[in-house]
N, C-alpha and C. Protein backbone atom coordinates (compact mmCIF):
# COMPACT_ATOMS: atom_id res chain seq x y z
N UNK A 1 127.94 101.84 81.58
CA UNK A 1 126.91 101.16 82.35
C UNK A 1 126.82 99.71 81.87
N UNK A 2 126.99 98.19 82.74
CA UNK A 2 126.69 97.23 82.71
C UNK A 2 125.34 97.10 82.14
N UNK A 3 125.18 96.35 80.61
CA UNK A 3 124.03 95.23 80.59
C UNK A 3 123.60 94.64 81.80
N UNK A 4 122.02 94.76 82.13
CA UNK A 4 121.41 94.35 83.46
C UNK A 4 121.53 92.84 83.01
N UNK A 5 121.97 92.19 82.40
CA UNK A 5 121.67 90.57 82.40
C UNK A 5 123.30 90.48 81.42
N UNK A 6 124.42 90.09 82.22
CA UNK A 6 125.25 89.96 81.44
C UNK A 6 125.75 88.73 82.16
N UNK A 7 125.11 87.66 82.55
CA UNK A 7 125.41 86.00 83.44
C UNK A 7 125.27 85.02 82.32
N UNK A 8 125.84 83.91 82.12
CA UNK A 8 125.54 83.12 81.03
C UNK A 8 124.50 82.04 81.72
N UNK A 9 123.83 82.19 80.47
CA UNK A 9 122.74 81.15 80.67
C UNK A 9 123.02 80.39 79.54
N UNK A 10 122.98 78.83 79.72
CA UNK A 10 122.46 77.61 79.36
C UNK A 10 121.67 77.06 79.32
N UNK A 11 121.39 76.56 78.39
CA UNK A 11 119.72 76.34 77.55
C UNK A 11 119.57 76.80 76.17
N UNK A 12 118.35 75.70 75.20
CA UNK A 12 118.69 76.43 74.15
C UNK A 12 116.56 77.13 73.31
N UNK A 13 116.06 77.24 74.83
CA UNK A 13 115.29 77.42 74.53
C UNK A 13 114.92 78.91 74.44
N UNK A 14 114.57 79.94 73.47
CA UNK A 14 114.93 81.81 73.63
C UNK A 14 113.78 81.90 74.29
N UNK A 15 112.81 81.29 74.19
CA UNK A 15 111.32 82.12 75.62
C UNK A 15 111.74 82.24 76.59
N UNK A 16 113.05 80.71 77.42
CA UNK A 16 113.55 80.89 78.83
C UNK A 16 114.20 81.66 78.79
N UNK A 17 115.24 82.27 77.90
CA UNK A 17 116.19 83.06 78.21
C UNK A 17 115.59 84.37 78.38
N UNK A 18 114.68 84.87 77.61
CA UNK A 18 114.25 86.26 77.61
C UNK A 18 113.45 86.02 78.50
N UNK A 19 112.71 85.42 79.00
CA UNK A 19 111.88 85.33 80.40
C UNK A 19 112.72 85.53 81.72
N UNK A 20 114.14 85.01 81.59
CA UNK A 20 114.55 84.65 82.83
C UNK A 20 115.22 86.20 82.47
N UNK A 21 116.32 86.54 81.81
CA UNK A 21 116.69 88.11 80.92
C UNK A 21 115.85 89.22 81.82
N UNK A 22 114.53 88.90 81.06
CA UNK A 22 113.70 89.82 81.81
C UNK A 22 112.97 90.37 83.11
N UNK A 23 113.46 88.92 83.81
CA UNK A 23 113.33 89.05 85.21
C UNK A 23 114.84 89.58 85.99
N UNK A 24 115.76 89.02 85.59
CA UNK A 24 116.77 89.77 85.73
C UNK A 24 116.99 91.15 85.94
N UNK A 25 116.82 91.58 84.69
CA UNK A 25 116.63 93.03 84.36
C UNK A 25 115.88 93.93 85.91
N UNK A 26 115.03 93.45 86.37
CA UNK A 26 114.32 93.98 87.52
C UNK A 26 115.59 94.53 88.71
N UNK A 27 116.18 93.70 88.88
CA UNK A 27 117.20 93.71 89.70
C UNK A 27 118.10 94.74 89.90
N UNK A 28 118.75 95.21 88.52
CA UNK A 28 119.27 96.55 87.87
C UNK A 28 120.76 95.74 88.05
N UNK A 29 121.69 96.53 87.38
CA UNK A 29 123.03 96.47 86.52
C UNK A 29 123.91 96.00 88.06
N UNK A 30 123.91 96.74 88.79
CA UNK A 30 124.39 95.93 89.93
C UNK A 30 124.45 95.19 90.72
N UNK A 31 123.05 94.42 90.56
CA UNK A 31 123.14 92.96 91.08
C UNK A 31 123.33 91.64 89.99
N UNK A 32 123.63 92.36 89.06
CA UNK A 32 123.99 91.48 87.82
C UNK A 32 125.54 91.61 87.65
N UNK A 33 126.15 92.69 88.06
CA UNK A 33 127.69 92.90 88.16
C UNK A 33 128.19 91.92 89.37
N UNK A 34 127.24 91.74 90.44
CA UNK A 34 127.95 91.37 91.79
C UNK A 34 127.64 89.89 91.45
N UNK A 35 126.50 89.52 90.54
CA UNK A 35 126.56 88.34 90.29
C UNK A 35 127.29 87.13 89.17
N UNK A 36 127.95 88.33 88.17
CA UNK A 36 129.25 87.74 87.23
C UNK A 36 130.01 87.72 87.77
N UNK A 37 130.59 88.74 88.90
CA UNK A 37 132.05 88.76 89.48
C UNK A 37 132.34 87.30 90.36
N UNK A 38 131.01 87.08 91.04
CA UNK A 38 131.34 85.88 91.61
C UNK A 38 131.07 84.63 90.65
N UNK A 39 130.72 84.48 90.03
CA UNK A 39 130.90 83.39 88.92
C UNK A 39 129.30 82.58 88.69
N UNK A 40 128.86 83.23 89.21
CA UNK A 40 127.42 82.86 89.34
C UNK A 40 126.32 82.66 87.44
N UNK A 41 125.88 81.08 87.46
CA UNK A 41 125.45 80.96 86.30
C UNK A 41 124.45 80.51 86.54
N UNK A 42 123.66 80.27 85.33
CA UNK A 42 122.16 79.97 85.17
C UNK A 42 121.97 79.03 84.60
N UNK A 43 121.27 77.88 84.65
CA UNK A 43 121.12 76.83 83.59
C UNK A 43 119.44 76.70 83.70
N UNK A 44 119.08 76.75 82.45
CA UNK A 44 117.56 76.65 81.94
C UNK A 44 117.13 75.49 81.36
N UNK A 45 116.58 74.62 82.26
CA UNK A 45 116.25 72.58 82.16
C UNK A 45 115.63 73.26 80.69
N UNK A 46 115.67 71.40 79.97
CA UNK A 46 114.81 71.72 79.06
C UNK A 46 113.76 70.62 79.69
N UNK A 47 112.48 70.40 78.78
CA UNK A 47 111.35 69.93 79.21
C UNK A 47 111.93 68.31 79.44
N UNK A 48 111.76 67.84 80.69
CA UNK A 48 112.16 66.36 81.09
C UNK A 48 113.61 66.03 81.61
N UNK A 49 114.19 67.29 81.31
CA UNK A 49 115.66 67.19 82.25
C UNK A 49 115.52 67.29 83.14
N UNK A 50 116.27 66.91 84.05
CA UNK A 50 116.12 66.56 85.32
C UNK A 50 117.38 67.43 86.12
N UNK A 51 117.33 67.57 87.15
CA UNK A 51 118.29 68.39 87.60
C UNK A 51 119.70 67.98 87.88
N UNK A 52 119.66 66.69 88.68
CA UNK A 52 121.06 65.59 88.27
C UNK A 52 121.18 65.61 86.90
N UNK A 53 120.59 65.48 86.10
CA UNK A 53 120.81 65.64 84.57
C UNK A 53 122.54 67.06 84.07
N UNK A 54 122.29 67.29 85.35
CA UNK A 54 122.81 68.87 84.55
C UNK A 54 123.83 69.17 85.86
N UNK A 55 123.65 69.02 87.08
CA UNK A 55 123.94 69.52 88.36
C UNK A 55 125.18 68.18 88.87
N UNK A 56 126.92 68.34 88.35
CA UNK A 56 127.48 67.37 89.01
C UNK A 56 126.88 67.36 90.26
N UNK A 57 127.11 68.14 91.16
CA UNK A 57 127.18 68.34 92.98
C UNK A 57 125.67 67.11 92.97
N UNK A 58 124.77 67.69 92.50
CA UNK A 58 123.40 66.79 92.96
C UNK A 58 123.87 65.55 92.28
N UNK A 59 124.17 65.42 91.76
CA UNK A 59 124.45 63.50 91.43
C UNK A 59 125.47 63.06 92.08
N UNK A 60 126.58 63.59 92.73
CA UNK A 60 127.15 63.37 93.30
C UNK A 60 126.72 63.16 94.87
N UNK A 61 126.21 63.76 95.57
CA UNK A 61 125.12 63.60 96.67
C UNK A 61 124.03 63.03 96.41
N UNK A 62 123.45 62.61 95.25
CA UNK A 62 122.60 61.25 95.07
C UNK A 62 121.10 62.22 95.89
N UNK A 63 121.06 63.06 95.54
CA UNK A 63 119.97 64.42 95.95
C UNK A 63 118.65 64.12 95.10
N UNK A 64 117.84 63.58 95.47
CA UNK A 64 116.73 62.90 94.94
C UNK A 64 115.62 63.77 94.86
N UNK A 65 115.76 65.54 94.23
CA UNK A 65 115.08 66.16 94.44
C UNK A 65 113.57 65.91 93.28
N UNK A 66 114.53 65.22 91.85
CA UNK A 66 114.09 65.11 90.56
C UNK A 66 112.94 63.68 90.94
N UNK A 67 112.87 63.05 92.14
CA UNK A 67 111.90 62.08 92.12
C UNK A 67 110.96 62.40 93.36
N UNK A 68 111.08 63.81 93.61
CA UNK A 68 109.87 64.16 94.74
C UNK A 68 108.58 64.17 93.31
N UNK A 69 107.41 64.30 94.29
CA UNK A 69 105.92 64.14 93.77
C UNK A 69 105.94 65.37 93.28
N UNK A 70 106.65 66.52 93.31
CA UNK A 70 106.34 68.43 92.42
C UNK A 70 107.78 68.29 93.12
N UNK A 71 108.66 68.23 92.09
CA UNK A 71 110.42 68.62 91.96
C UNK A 71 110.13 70.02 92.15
N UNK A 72 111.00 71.05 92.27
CA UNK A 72 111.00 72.41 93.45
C UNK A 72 110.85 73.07 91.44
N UNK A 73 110.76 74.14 91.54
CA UNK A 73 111.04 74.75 90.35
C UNK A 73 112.28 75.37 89.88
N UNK A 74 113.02 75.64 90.88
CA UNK A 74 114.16 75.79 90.49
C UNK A 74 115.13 75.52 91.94
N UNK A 75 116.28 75.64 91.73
CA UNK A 75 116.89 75.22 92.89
C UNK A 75 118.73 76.14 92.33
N UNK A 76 119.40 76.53 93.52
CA UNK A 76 120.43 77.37 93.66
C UNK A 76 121.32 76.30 94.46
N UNK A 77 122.53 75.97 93.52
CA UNK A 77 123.58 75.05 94.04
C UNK A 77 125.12 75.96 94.13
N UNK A 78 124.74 76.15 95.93
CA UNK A 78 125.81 76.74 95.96
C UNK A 78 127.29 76.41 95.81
N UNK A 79 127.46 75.00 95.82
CA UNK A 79 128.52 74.89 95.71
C UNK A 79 129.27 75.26 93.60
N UNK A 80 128.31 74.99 92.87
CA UNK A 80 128.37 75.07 91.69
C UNK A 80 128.21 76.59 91.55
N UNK A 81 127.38 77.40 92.45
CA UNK A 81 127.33 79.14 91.84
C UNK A 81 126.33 78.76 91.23
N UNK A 82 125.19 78.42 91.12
CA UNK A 82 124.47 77.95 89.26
C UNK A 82 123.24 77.86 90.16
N UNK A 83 122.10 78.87 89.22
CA UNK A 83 120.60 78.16 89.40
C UNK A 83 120.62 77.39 88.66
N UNK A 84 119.31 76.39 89.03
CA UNK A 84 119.17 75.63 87.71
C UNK A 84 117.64 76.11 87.91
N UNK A 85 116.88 76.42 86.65
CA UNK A 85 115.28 76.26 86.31
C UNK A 85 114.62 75.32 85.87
N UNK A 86 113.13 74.64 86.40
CA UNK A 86 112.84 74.46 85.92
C UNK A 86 111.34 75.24 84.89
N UNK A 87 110.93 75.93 85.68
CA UNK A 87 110.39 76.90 85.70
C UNK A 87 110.98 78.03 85.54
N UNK A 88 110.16 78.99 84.29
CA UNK A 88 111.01 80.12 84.14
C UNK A 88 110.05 81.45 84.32
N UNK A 89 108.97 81.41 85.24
CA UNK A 89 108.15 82.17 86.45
C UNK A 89 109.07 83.53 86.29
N UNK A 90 108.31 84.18 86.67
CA UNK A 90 109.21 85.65 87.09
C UNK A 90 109.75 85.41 88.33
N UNK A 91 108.67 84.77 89.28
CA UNK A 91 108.66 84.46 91.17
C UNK A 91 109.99 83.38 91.08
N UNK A 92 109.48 82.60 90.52
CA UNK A 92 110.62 81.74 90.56
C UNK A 92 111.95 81.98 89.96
N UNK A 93 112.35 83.03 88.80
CA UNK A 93 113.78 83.11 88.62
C UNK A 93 113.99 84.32 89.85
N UNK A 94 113.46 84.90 90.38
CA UNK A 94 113.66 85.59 91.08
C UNK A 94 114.36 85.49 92.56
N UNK A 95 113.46 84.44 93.22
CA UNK A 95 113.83 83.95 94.06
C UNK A 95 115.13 83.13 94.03
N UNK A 96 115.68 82.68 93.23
CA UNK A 96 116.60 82.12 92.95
C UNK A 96 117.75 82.59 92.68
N UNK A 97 117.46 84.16 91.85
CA UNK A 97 118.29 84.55 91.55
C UNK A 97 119.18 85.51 93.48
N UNK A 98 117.52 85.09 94.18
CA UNK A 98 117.90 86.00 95.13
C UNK A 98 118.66 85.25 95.96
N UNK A 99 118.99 83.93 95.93
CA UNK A 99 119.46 82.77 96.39
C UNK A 99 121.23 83.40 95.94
N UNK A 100 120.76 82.81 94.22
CA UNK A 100 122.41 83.42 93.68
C UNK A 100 123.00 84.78 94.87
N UNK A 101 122.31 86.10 94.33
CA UNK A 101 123.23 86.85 95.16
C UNK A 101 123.72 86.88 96.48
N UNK A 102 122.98 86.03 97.60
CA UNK A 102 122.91 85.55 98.74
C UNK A 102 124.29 85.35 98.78
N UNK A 103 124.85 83.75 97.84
CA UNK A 103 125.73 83.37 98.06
C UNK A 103 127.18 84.27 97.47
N UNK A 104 126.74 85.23 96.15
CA UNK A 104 127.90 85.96 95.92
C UNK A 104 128.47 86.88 96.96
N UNK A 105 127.19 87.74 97.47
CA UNK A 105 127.40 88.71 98.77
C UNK A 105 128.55 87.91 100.18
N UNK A 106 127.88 86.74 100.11
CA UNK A 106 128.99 86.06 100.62
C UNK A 106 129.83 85.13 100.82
N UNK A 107 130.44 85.79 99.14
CA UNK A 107 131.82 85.27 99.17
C UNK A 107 131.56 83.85 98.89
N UNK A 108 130.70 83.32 98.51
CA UNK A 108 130.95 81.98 97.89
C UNK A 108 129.89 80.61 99.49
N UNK A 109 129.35 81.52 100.29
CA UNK A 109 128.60 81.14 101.57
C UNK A 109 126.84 81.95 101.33
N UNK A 110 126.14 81.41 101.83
CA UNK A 110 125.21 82.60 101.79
C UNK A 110 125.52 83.61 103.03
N UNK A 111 125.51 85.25 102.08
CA UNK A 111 125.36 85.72 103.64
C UNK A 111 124.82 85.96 104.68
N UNK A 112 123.37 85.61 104.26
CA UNK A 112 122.56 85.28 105.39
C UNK A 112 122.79 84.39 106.44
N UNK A 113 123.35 83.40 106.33
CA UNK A 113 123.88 82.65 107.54
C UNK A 113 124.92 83.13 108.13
N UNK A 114 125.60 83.95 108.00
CA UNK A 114 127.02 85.07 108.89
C UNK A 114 126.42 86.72 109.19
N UNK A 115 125.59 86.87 108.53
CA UNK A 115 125.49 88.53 108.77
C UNK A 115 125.18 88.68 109.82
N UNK A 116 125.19 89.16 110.59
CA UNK A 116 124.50 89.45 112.34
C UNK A 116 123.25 90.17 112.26
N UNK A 117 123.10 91.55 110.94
CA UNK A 117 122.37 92.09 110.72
C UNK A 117 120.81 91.49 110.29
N UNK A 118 121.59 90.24 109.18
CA UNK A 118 120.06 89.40 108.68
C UNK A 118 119.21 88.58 109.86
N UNK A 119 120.63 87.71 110.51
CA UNK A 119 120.20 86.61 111.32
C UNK A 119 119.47 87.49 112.73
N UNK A 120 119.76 88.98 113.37
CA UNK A 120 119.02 89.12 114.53
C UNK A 120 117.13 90.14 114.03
N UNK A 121 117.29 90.29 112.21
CA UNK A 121 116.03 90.26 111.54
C UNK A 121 115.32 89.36 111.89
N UNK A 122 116.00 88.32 111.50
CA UNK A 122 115.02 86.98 111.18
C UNK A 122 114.81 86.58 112.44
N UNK A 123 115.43 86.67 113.70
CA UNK A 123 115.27 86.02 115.15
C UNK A 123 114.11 87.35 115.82
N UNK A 124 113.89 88.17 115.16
CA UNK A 124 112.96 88.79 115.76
C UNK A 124 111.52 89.15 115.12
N UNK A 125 112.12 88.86 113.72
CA UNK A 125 110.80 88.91 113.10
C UNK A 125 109.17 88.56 114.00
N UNK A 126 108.32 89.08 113.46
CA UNK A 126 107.06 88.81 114.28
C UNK A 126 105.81 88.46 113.33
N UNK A 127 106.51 88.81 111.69
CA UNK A 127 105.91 88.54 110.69
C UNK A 127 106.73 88.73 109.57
N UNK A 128 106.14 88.17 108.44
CA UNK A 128 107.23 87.57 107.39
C UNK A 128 106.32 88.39 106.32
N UNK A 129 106.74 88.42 104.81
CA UNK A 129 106.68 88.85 103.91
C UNK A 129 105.76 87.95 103.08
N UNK A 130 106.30 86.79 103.09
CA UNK A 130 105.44 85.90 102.72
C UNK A 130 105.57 84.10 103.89
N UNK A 131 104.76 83.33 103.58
CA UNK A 131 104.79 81.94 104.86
C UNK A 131 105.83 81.30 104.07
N UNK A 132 106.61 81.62 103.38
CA UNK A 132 108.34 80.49 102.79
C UNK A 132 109.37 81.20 103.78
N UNK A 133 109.26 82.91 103.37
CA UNK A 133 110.33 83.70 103.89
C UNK A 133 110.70 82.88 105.75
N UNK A 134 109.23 82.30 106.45
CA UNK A 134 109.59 81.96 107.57
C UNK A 134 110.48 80.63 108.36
N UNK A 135 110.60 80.10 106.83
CA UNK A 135 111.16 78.37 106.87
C UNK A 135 112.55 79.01 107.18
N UNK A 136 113.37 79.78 107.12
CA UNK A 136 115.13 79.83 107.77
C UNK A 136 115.37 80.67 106.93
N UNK A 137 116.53 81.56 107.46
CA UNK A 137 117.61 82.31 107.12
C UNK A 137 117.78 82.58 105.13
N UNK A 138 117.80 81.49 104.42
CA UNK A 138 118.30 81.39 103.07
C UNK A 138 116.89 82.00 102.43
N UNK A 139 116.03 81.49 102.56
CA UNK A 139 114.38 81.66 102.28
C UNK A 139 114.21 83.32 102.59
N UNK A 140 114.48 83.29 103.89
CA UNK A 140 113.72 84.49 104.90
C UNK A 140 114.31 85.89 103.54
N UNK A 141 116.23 85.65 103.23
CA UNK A 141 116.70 86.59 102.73
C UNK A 141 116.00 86.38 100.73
N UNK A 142 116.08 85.34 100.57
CA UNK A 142 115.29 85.42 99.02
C UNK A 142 114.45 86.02 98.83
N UNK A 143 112.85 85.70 99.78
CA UNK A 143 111.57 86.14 99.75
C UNK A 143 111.73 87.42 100.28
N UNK A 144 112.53 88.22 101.47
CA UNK A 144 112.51 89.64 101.51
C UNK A 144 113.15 90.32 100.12
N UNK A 145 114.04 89.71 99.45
CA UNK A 145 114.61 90.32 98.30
C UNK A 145 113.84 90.25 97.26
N UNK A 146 112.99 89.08 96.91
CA UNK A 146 112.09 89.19 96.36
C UNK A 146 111.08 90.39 96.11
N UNK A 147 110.79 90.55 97.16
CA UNK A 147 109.68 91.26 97.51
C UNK A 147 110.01 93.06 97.28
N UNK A 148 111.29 93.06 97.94
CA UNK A 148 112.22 94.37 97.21
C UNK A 148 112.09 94.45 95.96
N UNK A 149 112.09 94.19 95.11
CA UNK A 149 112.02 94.18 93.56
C UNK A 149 110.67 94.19 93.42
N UNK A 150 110.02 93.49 93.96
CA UNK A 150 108.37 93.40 93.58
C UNK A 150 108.40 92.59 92.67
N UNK A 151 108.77 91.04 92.60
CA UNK A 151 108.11 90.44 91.50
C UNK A 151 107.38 89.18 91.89
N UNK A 152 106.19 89.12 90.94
CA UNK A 152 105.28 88.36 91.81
C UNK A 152 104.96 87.85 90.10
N UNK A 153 104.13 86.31 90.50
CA UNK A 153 103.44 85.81 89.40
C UNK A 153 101.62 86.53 89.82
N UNK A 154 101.02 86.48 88.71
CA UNK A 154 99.92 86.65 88.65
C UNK A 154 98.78 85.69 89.37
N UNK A 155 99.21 84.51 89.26
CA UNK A 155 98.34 82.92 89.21
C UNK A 155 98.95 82.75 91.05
N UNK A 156 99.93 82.70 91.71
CA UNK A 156 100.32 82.56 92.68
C UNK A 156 99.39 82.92 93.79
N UNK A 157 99.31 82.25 94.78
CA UNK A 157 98.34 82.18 95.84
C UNK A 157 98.67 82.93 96.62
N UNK A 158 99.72 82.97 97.09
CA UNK A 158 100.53 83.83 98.65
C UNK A 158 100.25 84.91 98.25
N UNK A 159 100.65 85.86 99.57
CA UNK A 159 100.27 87.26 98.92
C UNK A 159 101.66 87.55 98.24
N UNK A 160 100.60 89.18 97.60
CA UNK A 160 101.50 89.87 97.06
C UNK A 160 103.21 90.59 97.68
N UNK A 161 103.87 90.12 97.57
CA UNK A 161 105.81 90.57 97.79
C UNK A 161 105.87 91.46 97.24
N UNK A 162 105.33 92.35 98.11
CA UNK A 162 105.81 94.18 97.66
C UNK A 162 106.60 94.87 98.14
N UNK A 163 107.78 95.71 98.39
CA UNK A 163 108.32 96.77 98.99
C UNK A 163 107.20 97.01 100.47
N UNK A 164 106.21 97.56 99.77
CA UNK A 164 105.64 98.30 101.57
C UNK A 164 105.29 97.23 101.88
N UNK A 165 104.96 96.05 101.50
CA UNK A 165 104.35 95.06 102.44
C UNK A 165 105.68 94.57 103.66
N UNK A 166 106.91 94.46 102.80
CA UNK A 166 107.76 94.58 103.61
C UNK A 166 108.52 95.43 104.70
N UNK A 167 108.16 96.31 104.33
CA UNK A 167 108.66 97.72 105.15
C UNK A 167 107.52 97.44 106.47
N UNK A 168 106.52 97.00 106.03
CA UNK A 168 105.43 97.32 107.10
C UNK A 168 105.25 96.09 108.01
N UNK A 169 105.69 94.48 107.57
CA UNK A 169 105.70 93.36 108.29
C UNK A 169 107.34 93.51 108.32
N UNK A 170 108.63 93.78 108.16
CA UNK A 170 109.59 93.74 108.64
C UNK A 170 110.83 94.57 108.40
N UNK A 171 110.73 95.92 109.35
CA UNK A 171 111.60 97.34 109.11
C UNK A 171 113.00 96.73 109.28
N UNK A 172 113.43 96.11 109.91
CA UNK A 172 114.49 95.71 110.08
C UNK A 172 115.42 94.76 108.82
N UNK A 173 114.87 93.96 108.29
CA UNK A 173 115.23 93.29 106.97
C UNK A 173 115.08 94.37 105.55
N UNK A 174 114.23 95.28 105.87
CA UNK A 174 114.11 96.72 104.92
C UNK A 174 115.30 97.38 104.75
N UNK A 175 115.71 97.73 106.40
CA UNK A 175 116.72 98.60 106.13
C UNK A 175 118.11 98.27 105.66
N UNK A 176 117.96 96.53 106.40
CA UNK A 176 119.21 95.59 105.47
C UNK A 176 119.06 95.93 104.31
N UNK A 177 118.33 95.31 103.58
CA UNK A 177 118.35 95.52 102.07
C UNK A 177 118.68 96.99 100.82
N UNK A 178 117.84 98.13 101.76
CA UNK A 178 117.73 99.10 101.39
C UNK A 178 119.91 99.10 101.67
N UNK A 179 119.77 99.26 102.38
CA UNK A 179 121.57 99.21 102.36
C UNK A 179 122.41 98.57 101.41
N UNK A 180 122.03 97.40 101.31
CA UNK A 180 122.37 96.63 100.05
C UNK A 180 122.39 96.81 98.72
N UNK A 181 121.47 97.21 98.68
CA UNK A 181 121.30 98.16 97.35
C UNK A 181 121.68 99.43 96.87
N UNK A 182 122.01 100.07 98.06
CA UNK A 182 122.79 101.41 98.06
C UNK A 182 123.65 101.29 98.10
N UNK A 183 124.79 100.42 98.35
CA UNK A 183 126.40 99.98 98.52
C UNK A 183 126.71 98.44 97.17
N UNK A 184 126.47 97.55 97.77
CA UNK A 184 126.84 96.32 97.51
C UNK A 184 126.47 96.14 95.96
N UNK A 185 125.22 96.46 96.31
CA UNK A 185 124.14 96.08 94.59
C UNK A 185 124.07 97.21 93.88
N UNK A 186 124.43 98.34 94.02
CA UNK A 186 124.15 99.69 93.50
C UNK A 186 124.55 99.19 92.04
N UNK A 187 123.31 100.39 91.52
CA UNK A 187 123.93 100.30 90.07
C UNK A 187 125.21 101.44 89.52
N UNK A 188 125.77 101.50 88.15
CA UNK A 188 126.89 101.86 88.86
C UNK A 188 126.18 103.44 87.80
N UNK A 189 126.85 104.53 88.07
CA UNK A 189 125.99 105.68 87.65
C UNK A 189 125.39 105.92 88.39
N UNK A 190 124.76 105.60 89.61
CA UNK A 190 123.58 105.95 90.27
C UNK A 190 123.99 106.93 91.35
């Protein structure tokens, strides 16, 4: 059986690592397998790094995320495979990490933008999981995956990203996932 957190992380701070470790862990051994195989890494800012700091692709696109008024908390560069944190939130490595598998599932693309299955979810949806999941396709699949796992911050305003909340605002992105997890993400033993 795969270590549930066997991705390298960078950073040399141990609260982020075992914070982010431990959010990981939620996920189980096979979305941590599907997420080494594709090359998928983690980098944990330290306090005042900046994300060009660390991210060729964003300095290279001159991506001015590090001089918005609240820089995002973490952000998933697909072309690099790599979250970067700045925040090491449960919600937030989560979502990110749900970003990561997005793009491993496909193949180095997110697969939310090719699946037919996600994209005629999301075109019919009538309600969302949470008000991010509704901004597009990449979001829609994080925050439902999110919410599959159940991890939520305490302090966070939106509602709670639970399993039934999802099953009950969107059966169709359920049964995606639930599939996903039974094939793709399975852990292995199971």
């Amino acid at each position: 059986m795969l270590d549930a957190c066997v991705l390298p992380i960078a950073g040399e701070d141990p609260a982020a690592r075992f914070a982010i470790e431990s959010t990981l862990r939620r996920f189980g051994a096979g979305s941590a397998r599907v997420a080494r195989d594709a090359g998928i890494r983690i980098v944990a800012l330290a306090r005042g790094e900046g994300y060009r700091d660390c991210s060729k692709a964003l300095r290279r696109l001159a991506a001015g995320v590090d001089d918005w008024p609240i820089p995002p908390a973490g952000l998933f560069v697909v072309e690099e495979r790599t979250m970067y944190l700045r925040s090491f939130s449960a919600m937030t490595v989560a979502h990110e990490f749900a970003h990561a598998l997005d793009c491993a599932l496909g193949g180095g693309i997110y697969l939310s933008s090719v699946d037919p299955r996600i994209r005629s979810a999301f075109e019919r949806a009538t309600a969302f999981v949470t008000p991010y999941a509704a901004s597009g396709l990449d979001e829609y699949f994080a925050e439902t995956m999110r919410a599959w796992v159940e991890i939520n911050d305490p302090q966070s305003l939106w509602p709670r990203a639970t399993r039934a909340r999802l099953a009950a605002a969107d059966p169709a992105m359920t049964a995606v996932l639930a599939s996903l997890f039974a094939n793709e993400l399975r852990d292995e033993g199971a």
